[in-house]
Protein backbone atom coordinates (compact mmCIF):
# COMPACT_ATOMS: atom_id res chain seq x y z
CA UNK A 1 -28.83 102.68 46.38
CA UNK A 2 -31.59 104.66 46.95
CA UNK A 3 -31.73 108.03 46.08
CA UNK A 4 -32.26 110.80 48.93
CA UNK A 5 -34.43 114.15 47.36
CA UNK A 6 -33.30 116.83 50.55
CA UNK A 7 -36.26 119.85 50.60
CA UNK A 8 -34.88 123.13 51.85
CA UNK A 9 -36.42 123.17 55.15
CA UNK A 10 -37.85 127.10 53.89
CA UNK A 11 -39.49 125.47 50.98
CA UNK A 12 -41.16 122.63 52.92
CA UNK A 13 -42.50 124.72 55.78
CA UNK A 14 -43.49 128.29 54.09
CA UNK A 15 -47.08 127.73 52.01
CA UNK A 16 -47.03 129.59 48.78
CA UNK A 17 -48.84 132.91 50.89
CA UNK A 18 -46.27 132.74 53.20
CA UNK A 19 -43.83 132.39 50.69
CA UNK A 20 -45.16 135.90 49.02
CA UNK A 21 -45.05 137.16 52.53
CA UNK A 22 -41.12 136.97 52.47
CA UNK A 23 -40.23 138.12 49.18
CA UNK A 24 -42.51 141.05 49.88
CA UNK A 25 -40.84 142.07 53.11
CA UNK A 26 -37.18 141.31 51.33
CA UNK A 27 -38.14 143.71 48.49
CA UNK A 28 -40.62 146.02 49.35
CA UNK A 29 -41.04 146.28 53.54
CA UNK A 30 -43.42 149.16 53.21
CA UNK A 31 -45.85 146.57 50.96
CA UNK A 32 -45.27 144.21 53.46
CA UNK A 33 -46.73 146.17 56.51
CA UNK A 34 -49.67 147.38 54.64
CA UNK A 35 -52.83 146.96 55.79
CA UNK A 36 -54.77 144.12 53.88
CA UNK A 37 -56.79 145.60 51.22
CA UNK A 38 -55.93 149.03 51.54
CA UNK A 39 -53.76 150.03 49.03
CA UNK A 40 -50.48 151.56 48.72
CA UNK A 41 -49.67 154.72 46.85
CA UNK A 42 -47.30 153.49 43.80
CA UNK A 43 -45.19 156.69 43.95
CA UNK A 44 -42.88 155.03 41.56
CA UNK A 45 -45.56 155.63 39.11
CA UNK A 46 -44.99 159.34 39.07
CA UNK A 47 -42.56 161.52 37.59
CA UNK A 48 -40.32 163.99 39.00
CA UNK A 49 -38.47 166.08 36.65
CA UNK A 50 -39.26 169.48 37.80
CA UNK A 51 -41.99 169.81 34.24
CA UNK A 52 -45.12 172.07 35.20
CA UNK A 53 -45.96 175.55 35.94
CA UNK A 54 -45.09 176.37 39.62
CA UNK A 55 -47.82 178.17 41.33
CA UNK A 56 -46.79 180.48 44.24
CA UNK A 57 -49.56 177.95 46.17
CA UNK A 58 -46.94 175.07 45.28
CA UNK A 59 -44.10 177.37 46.66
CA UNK A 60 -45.69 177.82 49.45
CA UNK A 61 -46.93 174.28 50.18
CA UNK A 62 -42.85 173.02 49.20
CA UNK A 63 -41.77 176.17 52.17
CA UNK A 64 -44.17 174.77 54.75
CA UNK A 65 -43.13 171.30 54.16
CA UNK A 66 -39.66 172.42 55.22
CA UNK A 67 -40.76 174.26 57.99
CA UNK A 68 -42.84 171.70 59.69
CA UNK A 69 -39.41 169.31 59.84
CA UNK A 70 -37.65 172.18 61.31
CA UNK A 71 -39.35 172.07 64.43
CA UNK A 72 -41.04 168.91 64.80
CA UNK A 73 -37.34 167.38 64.64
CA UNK A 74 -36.14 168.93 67.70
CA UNK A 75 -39.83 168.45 69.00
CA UNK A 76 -39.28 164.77 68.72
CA UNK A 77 -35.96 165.28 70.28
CA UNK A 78 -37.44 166.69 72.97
CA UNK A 79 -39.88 163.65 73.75
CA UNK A 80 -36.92 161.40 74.23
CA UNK A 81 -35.41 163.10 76.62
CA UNK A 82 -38.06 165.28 78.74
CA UNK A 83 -40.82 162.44 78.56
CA UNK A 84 -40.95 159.81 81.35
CA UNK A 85 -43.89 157.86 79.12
CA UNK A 86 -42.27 155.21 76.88
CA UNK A 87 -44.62 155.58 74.25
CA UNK A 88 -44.50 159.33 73.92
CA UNK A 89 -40.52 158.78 73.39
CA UNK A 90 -41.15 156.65 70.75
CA UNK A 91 -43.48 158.17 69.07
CA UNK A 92 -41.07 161.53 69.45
CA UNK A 93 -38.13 159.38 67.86
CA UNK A 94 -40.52 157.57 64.78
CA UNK A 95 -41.36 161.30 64.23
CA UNK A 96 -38.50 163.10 63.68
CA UNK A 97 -36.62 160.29 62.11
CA UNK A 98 -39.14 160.50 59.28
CA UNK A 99 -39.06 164.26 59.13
CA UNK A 100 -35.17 164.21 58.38
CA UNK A 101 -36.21 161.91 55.61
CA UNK A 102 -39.04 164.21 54.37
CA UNK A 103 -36.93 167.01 55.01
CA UNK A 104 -34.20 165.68 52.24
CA UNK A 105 -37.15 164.77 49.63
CA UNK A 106 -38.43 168.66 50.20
CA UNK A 107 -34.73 170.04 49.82
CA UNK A 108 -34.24 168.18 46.74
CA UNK A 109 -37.52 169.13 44.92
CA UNK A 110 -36.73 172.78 45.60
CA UNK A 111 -33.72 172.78 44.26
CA UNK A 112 -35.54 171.28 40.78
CA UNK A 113 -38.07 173.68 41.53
CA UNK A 114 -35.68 177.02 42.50
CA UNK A 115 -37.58 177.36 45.47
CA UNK A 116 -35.84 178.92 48.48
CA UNK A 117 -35.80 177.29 51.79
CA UNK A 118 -36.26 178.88 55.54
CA UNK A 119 -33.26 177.44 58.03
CA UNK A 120 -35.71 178.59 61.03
CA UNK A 121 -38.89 177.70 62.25
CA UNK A 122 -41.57 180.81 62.15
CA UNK A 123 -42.77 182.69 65.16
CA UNK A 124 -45.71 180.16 65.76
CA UNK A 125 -43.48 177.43 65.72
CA UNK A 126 -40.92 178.99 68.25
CA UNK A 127 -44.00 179.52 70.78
CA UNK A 128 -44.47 175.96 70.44
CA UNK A 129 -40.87 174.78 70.98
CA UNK A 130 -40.34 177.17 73.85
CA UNK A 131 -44.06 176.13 75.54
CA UNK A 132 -42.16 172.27 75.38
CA UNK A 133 -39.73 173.41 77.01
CA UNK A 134 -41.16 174.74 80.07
CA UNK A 135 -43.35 172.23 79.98
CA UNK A 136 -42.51 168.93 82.56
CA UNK A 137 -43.60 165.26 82.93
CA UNK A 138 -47.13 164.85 82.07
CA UNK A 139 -47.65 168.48 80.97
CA UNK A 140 -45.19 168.14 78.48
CA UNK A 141 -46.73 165.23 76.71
CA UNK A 142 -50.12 166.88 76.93
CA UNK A 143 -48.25 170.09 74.76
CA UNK A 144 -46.00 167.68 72.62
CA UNK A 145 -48.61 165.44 71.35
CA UNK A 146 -51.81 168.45 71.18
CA UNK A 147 -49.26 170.92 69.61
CA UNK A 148 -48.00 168.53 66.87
CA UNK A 149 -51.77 166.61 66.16
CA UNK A 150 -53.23 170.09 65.35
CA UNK A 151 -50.52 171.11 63.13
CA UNK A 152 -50.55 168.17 60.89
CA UNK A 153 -54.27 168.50 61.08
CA UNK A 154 -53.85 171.98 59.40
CA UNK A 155 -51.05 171.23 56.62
CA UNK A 156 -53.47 168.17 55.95
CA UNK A 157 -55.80 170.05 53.64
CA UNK A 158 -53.50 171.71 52.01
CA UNK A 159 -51.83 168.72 51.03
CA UNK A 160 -55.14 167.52 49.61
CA UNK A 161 -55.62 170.85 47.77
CA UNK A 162 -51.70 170.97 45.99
CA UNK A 163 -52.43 167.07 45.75
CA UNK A 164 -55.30 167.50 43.56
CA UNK A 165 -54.46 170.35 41.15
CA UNK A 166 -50.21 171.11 40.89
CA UNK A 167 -48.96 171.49 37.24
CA UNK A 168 -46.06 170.53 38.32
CA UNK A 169 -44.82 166.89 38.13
CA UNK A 170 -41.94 167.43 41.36
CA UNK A 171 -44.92 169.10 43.49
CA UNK A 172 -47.08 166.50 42.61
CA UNK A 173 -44.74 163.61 44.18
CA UNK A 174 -43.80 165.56 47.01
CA UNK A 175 -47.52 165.90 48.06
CA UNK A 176 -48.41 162.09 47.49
CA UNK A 177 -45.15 161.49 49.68
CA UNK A 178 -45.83 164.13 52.02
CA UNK A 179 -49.32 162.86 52.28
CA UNK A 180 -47.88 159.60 53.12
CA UNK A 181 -45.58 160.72 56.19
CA UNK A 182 -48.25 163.22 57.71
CA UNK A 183 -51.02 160.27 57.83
CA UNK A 184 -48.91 158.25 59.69
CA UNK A 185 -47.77 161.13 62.06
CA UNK A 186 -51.40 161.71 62.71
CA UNK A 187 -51.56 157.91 63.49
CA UNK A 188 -49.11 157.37 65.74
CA UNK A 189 -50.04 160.91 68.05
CA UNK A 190 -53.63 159.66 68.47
CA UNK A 191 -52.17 156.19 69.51
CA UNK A 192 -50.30 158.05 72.61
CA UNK A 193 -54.11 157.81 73.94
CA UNK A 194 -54.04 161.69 75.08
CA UNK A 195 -55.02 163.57 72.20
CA UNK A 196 -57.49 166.55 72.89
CA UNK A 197 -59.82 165.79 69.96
CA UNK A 198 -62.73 168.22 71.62
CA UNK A 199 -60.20 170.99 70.89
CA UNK A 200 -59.24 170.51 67.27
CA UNK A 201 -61.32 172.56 64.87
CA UNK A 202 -64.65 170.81 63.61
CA UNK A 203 -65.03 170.76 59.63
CA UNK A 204 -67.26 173.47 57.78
CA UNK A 205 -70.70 171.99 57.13
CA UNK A 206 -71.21 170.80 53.31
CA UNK A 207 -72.71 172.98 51.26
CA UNK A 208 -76.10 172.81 49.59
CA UNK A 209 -75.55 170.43 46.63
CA UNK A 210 -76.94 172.15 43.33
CA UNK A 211 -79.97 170.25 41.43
CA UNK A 212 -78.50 168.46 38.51
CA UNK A 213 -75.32 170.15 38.29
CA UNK A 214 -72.42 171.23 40.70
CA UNK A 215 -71.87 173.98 42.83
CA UNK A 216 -68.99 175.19 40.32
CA UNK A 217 -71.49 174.81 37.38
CA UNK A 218 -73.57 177.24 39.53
CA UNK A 219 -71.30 179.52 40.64
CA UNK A 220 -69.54 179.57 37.19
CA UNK A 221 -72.80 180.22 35.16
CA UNK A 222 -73.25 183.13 32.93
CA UNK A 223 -75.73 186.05 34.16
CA UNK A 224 -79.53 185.55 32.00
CA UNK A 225 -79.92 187.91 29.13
CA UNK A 226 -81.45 190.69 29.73
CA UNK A 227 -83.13 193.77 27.91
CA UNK A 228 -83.38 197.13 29.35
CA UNK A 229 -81.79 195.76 32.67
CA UNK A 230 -84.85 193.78 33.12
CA UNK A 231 -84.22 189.82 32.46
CA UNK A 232 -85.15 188.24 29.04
CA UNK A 233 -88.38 186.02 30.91
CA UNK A 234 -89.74 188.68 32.74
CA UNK A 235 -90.09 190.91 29.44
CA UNK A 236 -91.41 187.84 27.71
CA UNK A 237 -94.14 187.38 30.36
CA UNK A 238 -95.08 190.75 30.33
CA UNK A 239 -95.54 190.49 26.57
CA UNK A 240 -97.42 187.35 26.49
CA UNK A 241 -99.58 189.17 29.29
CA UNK A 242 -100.23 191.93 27.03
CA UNK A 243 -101.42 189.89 24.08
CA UNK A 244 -104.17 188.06 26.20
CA UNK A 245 -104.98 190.79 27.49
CA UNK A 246 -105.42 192.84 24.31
CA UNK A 247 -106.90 189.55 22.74
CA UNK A 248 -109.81 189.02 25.41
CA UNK A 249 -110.77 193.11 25.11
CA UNK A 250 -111.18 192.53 21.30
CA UNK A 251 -113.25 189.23 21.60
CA UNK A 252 -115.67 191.23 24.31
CA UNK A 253 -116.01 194.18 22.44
CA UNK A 254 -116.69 192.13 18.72
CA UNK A 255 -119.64 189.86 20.69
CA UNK A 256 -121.53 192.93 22.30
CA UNK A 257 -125.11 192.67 21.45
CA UNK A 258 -125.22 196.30 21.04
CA UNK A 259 -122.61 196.30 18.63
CA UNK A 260 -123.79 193.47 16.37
CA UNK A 261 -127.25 195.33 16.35
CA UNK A 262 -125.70 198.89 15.33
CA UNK A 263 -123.72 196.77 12.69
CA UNK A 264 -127.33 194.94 11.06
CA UNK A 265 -128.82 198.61 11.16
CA UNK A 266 -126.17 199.87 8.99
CA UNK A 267 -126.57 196.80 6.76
CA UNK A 268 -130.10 197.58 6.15
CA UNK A 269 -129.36 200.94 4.73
């Protein structure tokens, strides 16, 4: 009797790529939607046990987190239900979904962190809201999407900046994260197609780069020594200036004829 060797039909048609594919996307669906080649933050790789001085710039950065979920999530709500565009609704739902799941990462870290939370967006934010409000039809997404691309274009530097240089292990994670969610906000507003980029503030220009050193090596330098008020090179200068000068008057004076012939007169006496 011959024997029969059955192949899961997954096995015989998935090629070993494919095959990575799938356990990717079963284990890690974030991994599996990244963009070839461009790497994913490991944020598992970072700690988060509240160790690190807490600068009142990382308070600050952990308050504004919270207060850009407190009104971008009824902003969002807002595009589902005053927006007649279907992509403008979804992009209003992806938005404030994530920012209730931002908004539990920041309330966590401050409570490691003992940092007190608004429960209401600020004045500026307000204005926004109630400008959504009045707003109708294709006004509306012109304010929803222009209002919420600038602000994450603002909070984006200072993500970069708390990113960079937080003592604090919590902060730290909560900017890589926060990082994470704001990039892909930014994303998905400039795919609605409408986004006023002429009116969103242009960068500074770069600044001179220092020869052979850094602008903070500059800037951080110590004053030259100086003497008298004057600086230690310009009194050397004038020294050295003296001494030729001093040096050349003797020389002229010791090869005058009429000295040499005064001196052989009082030889010869």
């Amino acid at each position: 009797m011959l024997a029969v060797h059955r192949m899961s039909p997954w096995r015989h048609r998935l090629p070993g790529a494919a095959l990575i594919a799938l356990v990717l996307a079963l284990f890690d669906p974030q991994a599996a939607r990244a963009e070839p080649g461009v790497p994913v933050p490991p944020n598992g790789l970072l700690t988060d046990r509240g160790r690190g001085d807490v600068s009142e710039a990382d308070r600050d950065f952990v308050v504004k987190v919270r207060l850009a979920g407190l009104w971008e999530i009824p902003a969002g709500k807002m595009a589902r239900e005053k927006s007649d565009d279907d992509r403008i609704r979804s992009i209003g739902q992806d938005i404030a979904s994530q920012h209730v799941t931002l908004d539990k990462l920041v309330r966590d870290a401050a409570k490691k962190l003992d940092v007190a939370l608004p429960d209401e967006p600020n004045a500026d934010q307000q204005g926004w809201l109630d400008e959504m409000r009045e707003a109708e039809g294709a006004d509306f997404d012109q304010v929803y999407i222009d209002r919420l691309r600038a602000a994450h274009g603002k909070i984006f530097p200072a993500i970069a900046t708390i990113r960079a240089g937080t003592r604090n292990d919590t902060v730290r994670k909560l900017a890589q994260r926060t990082n994470q969610f704001v990039m892909t906000h930014m994303t998905l507003l400039e795919s609605s197609g409408i986004v006023d980029f002429t009116g969103l503030p242009t960068a500074p220009p770069p600044a001179a780069a220092a020869p052979n050193g850094s602008l903070r090596q500059v800037a951080n330098a110590e004053p030259p020594l100086s003497v008298g008020g004057a600086p230690v090179l310009t009194v050397v200068v004038v020294a050295l200036a003296s001494v030729a000068v001093t040096a050349f008057t003797v020389r002229h004076v010791m090869q005058d004829p009429r000295r040499r012939y005064r001196r052989q007169r009082s030889r010869s006496y």
